[in-house]
N, C-alpha and C. Protein backbone atom coordinates (compact mmCIF):
# COMPACT_ATOMS: atom_id res chain seq x y z
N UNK A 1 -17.51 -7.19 14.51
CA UNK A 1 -17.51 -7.95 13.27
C UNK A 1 -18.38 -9.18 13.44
N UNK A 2 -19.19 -9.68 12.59
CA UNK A 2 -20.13 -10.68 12.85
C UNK A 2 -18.92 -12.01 12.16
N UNK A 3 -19.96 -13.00 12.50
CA UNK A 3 -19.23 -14.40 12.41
C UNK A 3 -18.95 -14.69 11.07
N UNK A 4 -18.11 -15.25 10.81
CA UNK A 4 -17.55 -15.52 9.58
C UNK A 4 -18.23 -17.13 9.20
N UNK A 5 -19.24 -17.58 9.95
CA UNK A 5 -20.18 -18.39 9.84
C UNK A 5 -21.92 -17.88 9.19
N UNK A 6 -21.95 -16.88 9.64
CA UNK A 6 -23.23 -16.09 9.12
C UNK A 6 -23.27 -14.94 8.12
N UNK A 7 -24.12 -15.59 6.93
CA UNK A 7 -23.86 -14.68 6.08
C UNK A 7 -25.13 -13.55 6.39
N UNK A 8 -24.84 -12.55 5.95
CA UNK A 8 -25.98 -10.93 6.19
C UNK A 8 -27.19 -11.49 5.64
N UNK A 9 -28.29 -10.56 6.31
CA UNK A 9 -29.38 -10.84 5.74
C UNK A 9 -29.38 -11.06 4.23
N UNK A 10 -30.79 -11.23 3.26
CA UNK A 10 -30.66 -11.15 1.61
C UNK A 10 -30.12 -9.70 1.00
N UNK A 11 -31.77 -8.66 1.33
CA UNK A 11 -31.12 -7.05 1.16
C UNK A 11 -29.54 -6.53 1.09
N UNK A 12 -28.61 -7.19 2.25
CA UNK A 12 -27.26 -6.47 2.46
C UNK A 12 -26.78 -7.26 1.12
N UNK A 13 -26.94 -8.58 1.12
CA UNK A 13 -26.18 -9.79 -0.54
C UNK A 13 -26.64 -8.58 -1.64
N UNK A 14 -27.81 -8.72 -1.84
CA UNK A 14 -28.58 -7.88 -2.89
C UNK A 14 -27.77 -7.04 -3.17
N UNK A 15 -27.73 -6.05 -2.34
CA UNK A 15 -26.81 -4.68 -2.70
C UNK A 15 -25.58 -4.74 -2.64
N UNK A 16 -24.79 -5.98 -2.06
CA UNK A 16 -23.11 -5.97 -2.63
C UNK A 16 -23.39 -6.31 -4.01
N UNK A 17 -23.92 -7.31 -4.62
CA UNK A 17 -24.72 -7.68 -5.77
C UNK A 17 -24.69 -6.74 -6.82
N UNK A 18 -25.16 -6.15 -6.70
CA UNK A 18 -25.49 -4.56 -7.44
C UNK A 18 -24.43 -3.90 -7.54
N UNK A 19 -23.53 -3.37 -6.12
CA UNK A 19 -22.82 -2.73 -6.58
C UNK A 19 -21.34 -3.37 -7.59
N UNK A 20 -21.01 -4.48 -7.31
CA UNK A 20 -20.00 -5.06 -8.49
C UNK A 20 -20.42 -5.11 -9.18
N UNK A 21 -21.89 -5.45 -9.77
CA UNK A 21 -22.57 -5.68 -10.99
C UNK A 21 -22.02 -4.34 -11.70
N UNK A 22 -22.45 -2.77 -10.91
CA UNK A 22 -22.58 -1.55 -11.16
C UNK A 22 -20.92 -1.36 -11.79
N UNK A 23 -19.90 -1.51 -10.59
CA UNK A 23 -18.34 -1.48 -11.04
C UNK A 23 -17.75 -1.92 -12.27
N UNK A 24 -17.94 -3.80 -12.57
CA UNK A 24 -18.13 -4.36 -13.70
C UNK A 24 -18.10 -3.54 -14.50
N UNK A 25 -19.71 -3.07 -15.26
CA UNK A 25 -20.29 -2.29 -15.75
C UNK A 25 -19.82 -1.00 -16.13
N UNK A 26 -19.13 -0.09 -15.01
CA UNK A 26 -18.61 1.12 -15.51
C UNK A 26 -17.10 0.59 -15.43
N UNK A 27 -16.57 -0.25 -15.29
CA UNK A 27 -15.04 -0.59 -15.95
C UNK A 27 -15.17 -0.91 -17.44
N UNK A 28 -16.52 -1.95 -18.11
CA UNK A 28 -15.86 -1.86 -19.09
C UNK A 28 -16.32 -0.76 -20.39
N UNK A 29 -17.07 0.45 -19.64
CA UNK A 29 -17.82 1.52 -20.26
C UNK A 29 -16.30 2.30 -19.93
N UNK A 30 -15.44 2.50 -19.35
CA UNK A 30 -14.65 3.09 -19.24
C UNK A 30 -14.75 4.40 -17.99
N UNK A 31 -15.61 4.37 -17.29
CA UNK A 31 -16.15 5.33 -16.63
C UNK A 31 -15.91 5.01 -15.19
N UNK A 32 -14.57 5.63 -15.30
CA UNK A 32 -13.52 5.68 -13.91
C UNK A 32 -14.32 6.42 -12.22
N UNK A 33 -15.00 7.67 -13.01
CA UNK A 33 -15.15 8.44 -11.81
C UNK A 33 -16.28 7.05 -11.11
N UNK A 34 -17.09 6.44 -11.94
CA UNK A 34 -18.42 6.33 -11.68
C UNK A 34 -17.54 4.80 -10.66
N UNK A 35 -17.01 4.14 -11.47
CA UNK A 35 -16.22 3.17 -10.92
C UNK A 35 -15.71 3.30 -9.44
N UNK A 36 -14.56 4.59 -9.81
CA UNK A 36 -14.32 4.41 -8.63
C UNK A 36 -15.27 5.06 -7.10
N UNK A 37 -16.25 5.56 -7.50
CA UNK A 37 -17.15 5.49 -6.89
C UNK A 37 -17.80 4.19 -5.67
N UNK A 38 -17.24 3.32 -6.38
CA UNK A 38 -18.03 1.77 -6.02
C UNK A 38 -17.02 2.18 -4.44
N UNK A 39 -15.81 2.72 -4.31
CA UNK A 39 -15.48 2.80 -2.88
C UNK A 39 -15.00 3.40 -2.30
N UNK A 40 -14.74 4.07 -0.76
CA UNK A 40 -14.59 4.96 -0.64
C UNK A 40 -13.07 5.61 -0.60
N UNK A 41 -12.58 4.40 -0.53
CA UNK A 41 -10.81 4.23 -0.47
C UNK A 41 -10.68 3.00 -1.63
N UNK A 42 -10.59 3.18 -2.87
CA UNK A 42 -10.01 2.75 -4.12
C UNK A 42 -8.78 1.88 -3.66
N UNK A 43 -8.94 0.66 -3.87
CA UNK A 43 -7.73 -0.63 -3.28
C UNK A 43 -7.84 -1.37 -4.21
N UNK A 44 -6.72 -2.37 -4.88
CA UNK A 44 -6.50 -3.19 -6.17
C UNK A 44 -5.97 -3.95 -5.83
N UNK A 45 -5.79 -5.18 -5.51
CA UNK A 45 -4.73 -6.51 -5.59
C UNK A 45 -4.67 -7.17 -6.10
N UNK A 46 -3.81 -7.34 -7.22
CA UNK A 46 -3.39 -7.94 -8.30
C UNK A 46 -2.10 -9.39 -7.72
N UNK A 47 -3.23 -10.27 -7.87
CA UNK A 47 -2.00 -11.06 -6.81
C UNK A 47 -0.95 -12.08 -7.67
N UNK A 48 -1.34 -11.81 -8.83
CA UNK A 48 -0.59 -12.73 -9.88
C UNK A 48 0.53 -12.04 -10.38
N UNK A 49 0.44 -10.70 -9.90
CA UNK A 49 1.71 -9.27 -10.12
C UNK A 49 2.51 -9.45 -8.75
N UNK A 50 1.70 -9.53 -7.68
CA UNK A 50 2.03 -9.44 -6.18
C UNK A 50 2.31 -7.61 -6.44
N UNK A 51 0.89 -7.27 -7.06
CA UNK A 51 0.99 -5.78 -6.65
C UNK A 51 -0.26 -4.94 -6.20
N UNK A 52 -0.24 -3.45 -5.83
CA UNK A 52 -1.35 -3.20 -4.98
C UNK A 52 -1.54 -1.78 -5.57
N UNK A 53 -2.56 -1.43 -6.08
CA UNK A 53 -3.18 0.16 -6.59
C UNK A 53 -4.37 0.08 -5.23
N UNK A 54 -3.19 1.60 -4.32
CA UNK A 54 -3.87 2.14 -3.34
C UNK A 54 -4.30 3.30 -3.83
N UNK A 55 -5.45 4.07 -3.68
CA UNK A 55 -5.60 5.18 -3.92
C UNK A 55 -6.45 5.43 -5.53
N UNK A 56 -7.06 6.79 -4.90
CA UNK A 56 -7.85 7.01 -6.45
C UNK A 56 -6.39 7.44 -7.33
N UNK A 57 -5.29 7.83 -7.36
CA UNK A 57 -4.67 8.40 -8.40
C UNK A 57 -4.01 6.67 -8.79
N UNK A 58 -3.34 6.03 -7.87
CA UNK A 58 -3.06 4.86 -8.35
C UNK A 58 -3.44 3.56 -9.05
N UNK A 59 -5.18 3.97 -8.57
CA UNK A 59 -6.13 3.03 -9.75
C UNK A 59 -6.32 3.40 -10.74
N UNK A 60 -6.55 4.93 -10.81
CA UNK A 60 -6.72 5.67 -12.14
C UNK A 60 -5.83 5.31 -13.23
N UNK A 61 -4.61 4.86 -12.97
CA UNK A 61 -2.96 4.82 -13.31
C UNK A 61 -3.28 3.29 -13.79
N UNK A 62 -3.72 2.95 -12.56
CA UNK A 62 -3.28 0.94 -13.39
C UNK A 62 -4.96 1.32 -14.50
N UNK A 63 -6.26 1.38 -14.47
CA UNK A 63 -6.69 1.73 -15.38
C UNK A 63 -6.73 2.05 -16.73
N UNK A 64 -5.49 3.18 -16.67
CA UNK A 64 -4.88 3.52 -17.37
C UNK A 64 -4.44 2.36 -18.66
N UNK A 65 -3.32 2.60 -17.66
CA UNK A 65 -2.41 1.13 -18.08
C UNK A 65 -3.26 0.04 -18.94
N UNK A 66 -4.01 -0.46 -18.11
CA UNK A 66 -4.34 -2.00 -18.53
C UNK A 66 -5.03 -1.37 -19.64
N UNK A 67 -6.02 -0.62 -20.12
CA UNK A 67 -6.82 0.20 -20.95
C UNK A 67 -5.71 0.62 -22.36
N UNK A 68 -5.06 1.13 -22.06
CA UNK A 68 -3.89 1.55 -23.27
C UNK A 68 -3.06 -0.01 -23.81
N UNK A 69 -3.05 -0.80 -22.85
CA UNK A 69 -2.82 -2.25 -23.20
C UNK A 69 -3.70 -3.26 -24.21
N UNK A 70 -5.24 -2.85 -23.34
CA UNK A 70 -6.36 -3.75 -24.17
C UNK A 70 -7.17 -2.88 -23.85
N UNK A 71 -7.43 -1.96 -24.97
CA UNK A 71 -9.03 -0.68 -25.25
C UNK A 71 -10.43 -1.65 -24.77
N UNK A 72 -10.52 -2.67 -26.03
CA UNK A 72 -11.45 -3.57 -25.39
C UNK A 72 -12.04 -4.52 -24.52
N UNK A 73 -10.80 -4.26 -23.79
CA UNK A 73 -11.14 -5.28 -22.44
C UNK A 73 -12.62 -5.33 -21.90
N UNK A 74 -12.60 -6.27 -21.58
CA UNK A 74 -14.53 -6.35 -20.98
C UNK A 74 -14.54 -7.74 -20.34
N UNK A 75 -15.51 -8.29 -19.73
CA UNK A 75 -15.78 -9.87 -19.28
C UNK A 75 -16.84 -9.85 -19.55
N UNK A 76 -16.89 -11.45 -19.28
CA UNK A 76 -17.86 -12.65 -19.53
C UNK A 76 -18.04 -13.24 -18.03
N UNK A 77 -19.58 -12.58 -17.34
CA UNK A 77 -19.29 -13.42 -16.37
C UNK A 77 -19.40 -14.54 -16.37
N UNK A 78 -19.01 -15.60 -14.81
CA UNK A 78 -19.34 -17.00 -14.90
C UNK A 78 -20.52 -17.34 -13.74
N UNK A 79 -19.63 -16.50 -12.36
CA UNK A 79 -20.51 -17.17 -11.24
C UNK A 79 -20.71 -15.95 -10.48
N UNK A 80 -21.64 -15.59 -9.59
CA UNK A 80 -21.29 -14.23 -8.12
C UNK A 80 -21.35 -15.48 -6.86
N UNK A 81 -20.62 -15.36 -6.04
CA UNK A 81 -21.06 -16.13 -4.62
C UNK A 81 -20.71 -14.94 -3.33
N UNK A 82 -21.48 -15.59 -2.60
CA UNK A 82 -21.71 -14.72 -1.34
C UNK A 82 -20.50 -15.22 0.05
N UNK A 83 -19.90 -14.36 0.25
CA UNK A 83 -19.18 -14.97 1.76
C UNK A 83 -19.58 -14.24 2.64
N UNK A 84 -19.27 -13.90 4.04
CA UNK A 84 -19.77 -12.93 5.04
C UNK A 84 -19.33 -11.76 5.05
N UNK A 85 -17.98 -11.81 4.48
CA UNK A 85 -17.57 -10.40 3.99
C UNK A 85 -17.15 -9.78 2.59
N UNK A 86 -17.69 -10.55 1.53
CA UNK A 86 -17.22 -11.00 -0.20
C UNK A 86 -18.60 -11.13 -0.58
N UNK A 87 -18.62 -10.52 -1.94
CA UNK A 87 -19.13 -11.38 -3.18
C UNK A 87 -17.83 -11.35 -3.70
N UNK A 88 -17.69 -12.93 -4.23
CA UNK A 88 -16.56 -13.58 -5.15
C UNK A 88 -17.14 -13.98 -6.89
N UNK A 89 -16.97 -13.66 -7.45
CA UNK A 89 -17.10 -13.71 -8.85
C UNK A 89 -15.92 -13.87 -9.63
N UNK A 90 -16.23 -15.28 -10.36
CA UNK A 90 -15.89 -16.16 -11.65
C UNK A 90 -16.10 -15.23 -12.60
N UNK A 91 -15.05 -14.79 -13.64
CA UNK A 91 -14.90 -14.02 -15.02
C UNK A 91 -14.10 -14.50 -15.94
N UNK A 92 -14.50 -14.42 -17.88
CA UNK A 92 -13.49 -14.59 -18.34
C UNK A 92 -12.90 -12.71 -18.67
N UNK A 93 -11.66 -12.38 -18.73
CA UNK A 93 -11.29 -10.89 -18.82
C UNK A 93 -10.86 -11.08 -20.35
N UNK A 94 -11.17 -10.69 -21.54
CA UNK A 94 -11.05 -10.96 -23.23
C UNK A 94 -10.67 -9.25 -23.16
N UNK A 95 -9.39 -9.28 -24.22
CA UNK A 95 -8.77 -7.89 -24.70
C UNK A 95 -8.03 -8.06 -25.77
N UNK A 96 -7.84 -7.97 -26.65
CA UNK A 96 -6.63 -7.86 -27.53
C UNK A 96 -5.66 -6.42 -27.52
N UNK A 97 -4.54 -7.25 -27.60
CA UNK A 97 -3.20 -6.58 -26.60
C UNK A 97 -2.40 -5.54 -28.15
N UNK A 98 -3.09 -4.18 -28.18
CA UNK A 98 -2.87 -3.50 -29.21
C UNK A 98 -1.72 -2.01 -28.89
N UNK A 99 -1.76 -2.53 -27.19
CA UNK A 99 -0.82 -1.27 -26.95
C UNK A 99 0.31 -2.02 -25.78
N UNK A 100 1.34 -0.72 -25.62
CA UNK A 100 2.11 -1.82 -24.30
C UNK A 100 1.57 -1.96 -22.99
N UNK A 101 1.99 -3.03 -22.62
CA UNK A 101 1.66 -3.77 -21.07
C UNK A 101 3.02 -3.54 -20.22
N UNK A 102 3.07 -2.64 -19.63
CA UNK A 102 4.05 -2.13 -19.12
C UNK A 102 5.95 -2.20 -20.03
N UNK A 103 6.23 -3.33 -19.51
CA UNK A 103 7.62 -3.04 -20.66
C UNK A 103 7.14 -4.41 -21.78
N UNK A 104 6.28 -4.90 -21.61
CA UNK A 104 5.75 -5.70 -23.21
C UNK A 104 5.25 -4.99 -24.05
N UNK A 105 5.82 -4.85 -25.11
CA UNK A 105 5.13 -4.73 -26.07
C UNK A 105 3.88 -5.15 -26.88
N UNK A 106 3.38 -4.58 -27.61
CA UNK A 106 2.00 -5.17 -27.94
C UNK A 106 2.48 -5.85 -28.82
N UNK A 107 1.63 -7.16 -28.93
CA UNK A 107 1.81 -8.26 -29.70
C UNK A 107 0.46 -8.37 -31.22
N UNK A 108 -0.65 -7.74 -30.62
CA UNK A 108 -1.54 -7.54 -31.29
C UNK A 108 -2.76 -8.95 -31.19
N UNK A 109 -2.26 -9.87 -30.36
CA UNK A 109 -2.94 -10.67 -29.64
C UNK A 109 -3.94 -10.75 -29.24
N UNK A 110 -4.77 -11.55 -28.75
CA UNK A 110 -5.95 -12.09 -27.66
C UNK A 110 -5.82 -12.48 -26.69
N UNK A 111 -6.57 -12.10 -25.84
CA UNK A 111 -6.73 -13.72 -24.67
C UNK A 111 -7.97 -13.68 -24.54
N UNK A 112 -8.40 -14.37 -23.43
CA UNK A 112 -9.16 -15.16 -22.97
C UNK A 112 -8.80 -15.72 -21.49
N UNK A 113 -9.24 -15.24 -20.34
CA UNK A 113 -8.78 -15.58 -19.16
C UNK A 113 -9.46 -15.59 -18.05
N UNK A 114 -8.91 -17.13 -17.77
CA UNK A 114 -10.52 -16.90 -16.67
C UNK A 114 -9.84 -16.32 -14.96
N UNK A 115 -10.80 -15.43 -14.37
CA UNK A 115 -10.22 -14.91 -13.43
C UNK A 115 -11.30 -15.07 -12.25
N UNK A 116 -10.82 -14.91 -10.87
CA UNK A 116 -11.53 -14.81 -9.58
C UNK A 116 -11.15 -13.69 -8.78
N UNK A 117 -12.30 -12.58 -8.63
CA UNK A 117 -12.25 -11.47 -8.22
C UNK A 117 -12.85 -11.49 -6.45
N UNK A 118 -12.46 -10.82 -5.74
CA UNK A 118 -13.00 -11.00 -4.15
C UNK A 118 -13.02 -9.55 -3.62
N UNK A 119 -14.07 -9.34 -3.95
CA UNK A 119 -14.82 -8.22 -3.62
C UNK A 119 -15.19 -8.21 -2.23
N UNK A 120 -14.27 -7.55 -1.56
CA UNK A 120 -14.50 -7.78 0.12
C UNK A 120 -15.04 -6.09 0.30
N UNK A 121 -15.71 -6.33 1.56
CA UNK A 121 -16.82 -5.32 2.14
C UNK A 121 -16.08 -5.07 3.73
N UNK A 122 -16.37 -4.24 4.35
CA UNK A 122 -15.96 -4.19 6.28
C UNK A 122 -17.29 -4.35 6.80
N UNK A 123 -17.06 -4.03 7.72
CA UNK A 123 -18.10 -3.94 8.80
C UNK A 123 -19.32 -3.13 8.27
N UNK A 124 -19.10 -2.10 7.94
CA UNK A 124 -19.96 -0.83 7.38
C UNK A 124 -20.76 -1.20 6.31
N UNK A 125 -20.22 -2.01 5.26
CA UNK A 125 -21.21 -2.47 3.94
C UNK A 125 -19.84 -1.71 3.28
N UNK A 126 -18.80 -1.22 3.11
CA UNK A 126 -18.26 -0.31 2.47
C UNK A 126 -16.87 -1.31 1.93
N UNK A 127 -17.08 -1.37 0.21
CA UNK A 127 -16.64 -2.11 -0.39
C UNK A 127 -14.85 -1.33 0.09
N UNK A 128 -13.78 -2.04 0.24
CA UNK A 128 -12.87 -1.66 0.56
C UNK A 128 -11.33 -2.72 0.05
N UNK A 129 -11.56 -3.73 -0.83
CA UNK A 129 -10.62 -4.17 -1.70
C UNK A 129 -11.54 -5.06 -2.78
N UNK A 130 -10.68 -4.74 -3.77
CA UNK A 130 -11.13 -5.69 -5.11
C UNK A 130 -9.91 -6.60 -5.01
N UNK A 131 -9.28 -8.19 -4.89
CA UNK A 131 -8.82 -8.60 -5.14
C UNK A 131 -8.71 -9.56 -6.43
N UNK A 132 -7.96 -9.97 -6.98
CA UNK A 132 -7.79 -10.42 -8.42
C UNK A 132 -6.83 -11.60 -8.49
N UNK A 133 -7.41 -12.98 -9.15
CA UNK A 133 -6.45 -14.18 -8.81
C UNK A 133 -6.46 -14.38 -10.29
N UNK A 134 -5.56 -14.94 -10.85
CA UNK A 134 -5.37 -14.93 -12.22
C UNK A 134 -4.26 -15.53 -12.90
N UNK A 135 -3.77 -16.57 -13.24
CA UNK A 135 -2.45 -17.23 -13.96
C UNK A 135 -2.08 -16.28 -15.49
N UNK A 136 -1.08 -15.45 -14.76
CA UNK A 136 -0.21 -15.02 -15.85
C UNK A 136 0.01 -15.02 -16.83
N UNK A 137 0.65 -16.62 -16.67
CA UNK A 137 1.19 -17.06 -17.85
C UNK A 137 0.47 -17.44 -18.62
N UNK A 138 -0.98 -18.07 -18.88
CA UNK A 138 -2.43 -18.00 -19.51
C UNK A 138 -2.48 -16.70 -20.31
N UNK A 139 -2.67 -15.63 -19.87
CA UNK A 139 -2.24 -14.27 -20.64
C UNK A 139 -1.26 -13.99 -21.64
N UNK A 140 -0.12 -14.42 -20.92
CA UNK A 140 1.06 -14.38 -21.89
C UNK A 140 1.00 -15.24 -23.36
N UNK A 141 0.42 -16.79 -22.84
CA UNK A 141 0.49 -17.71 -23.97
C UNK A 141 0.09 -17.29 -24.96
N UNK A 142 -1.58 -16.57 -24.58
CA UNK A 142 -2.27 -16.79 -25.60
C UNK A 142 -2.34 -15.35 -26.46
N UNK A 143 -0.88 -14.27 -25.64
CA UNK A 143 -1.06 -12.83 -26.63
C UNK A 143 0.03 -13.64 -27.53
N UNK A 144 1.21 -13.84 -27.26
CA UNK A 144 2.88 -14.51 -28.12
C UNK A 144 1.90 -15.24 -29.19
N UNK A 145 0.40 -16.49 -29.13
CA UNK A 145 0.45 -17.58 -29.72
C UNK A 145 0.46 -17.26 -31.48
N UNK A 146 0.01 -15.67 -31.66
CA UNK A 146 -0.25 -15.44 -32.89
C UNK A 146 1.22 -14.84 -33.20
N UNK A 147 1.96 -14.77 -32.75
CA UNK A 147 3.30 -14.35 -33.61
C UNK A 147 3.76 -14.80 -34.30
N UNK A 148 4.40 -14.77 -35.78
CA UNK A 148 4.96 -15.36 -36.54
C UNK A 148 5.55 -15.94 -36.32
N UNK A 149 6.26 -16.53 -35.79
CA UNK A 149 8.11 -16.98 -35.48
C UNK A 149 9.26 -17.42 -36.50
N UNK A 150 8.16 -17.34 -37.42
CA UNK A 150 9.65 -17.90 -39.08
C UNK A 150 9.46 -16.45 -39.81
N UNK A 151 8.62 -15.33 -39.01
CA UNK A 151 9.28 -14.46 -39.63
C UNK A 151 10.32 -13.51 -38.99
N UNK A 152 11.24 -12.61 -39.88
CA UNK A 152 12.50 -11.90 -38.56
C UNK A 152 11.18 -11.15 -37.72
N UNK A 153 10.82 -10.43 -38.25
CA UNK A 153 9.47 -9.14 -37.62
C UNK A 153 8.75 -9.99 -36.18
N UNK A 154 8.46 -11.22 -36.48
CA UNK A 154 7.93 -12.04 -35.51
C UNK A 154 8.77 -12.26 -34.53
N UNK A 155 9.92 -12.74 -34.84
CA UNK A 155 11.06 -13.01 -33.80
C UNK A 155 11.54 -12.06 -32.87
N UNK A 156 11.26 -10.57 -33.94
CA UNK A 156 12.05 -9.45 -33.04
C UNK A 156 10.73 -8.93 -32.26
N UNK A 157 9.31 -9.42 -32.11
CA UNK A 157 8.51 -9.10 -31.60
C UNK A 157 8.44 -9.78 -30.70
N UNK A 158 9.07 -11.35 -30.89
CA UNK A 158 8.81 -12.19 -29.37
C UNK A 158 10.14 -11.95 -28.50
N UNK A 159 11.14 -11.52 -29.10
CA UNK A 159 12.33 -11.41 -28.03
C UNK A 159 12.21 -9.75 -26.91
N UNK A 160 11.57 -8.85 -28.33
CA UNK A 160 10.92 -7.82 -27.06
C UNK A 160 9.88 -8.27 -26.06
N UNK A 161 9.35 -9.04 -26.22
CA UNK A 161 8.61 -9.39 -25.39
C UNK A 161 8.86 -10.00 -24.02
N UNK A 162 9.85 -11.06 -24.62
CA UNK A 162 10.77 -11.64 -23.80
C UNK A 162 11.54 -10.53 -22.89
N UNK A 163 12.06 -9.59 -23.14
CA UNK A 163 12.58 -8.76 -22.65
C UNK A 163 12.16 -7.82 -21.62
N UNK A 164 10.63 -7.39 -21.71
CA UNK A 164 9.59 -6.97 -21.29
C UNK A 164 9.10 -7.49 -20.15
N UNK A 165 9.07 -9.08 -20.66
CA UNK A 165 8.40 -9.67 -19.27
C UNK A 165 9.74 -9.87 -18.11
N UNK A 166 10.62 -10.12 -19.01
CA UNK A 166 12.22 -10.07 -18.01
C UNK A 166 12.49 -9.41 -16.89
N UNK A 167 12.50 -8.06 -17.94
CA UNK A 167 12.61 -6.64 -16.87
C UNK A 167 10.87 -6.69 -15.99
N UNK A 168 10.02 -6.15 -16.21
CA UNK A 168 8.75 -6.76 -15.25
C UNK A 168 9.18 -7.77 -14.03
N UNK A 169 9.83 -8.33 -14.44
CA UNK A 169 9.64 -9.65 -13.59
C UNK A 169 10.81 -9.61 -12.06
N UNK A 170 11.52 -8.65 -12.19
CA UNK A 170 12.34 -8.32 -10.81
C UNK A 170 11.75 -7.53 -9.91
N UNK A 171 10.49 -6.68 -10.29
CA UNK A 171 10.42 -6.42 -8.67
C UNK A 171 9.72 -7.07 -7.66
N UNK A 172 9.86 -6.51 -6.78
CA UNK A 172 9.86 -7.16 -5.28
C UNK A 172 8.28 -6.99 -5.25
N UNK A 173 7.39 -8.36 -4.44
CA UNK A 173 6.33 -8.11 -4.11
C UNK A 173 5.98 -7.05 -2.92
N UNK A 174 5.07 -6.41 -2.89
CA UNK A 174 4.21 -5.93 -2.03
C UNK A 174 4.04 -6.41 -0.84
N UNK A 175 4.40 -5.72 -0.03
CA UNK A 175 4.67 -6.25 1.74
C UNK A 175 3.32 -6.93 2.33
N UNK A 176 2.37 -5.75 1.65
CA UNK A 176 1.39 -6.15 2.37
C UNK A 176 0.21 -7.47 1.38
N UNK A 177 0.74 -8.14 0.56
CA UNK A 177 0.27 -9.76 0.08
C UNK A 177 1.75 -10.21 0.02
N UNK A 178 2.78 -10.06 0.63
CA UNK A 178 4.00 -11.17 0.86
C UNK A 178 3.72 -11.24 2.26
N UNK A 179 3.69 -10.42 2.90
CA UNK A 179 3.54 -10.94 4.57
C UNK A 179 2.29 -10.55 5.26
N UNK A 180 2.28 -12.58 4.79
CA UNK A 180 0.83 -12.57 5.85
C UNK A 180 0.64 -12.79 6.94
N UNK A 181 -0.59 -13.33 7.84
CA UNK A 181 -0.50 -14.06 8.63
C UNK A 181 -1.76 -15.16 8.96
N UNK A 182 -1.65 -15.85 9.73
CA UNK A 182 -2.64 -17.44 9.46
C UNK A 182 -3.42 -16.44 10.12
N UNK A 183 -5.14 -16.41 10.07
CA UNK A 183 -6.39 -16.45 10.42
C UNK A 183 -6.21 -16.61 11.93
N UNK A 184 -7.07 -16.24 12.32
CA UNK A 184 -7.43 -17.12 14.17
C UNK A 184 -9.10 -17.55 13.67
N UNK A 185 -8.98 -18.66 14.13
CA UNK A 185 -10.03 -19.83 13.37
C UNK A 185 -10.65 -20.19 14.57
N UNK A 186 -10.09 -19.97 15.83
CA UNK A 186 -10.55 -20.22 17.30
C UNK A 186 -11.79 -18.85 17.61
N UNK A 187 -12.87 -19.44 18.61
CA UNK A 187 -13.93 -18.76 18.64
C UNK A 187 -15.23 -18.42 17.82
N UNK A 188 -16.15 -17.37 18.14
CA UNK A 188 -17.71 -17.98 17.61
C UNK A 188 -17.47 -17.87 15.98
């Protein structure tokens, strides 16, 4: 493994470059195979869930999901940066929330959310996790903000909701982003 002080030549940047550009791109065309293409072992960490889509059938699934949630989902990028084993990219993720989000109901909402993705690479060049940092509750605010609330229809739309995120909200994180461990920061 090279130093976590030296970043790869330009060419190797270039082509991590490209290929998130490429992923991006066929996520919000909808074009899974081509997507998941971008790696060779399909990995998701959703760390604001504290959850993990291993596997092509399990990305296909959260895909799914988030897609039947918000059809139009797409971004706005902001930034790409280079680490020794990352391109990290600044996004806003915009969907309006027309189907359910697991036990939420659709609200018929917007957001607007800005997110930080960490597109880590191994040794090989071989993209091998997409990680995802993202405040929740930013999401939540801004699907609820258009609900009526002085009407009953509104009310019984925010208490399902309430209910939704309730139940969601007990399971247990993912072993492998609950237990970590510190870096070794000692050596070249």
């Amino acid at each position: 493994m090279s130093s976590r002080f030296v970043l790869p030549a330009e060419d190797v940047l270039r082509a991590r470059e490209k290929l998130v550009l490429d992923h991006f791109r066929d996520e919000v065309a909808h074009d899974w195979d081509a997507t998941l293409s971008t790696f060779p072992h399909p990995h998701y960490e959703i760390i604001a869930q504290m959850l993990v889509h291993d596997g092509d059938s399990a990305v296909r699934q959260y895909y799914t999901d988030t897609r039947v949630a918000f059809p139009d989902q797409h971004h706005e990028l902001i930034s790409f940066r280079h680490s020794h084993d990352a391109v990290i990219v600044e996004f806003w993720l915009l969907g309006t929330h027309t189907g359910p989000l697991g036990a939420i109901p659709p609200t018929g909402g917007t957001h607007r959310t800005r997110m930080t993705a960490y597109f880590i690479f191994d040794e090989n060049e071989n993209l091998v996790t997409e990680r995802i940092y993202f405040d929740q509750l930013t999401v939540l605010k801004q699907l609820i903000s258009g609900i009526d609330k002085r009407k009953p229809s509104g009310l019984r739309t925010l208490l399902r909701v309430l209910k939704g995120m309730l139940a969601m909200s007990g399971r247990e994180p993912d072993p492998r982003l609950a237990e970590t461990t510190p870096p070794e920061l000692s050596g070249p």
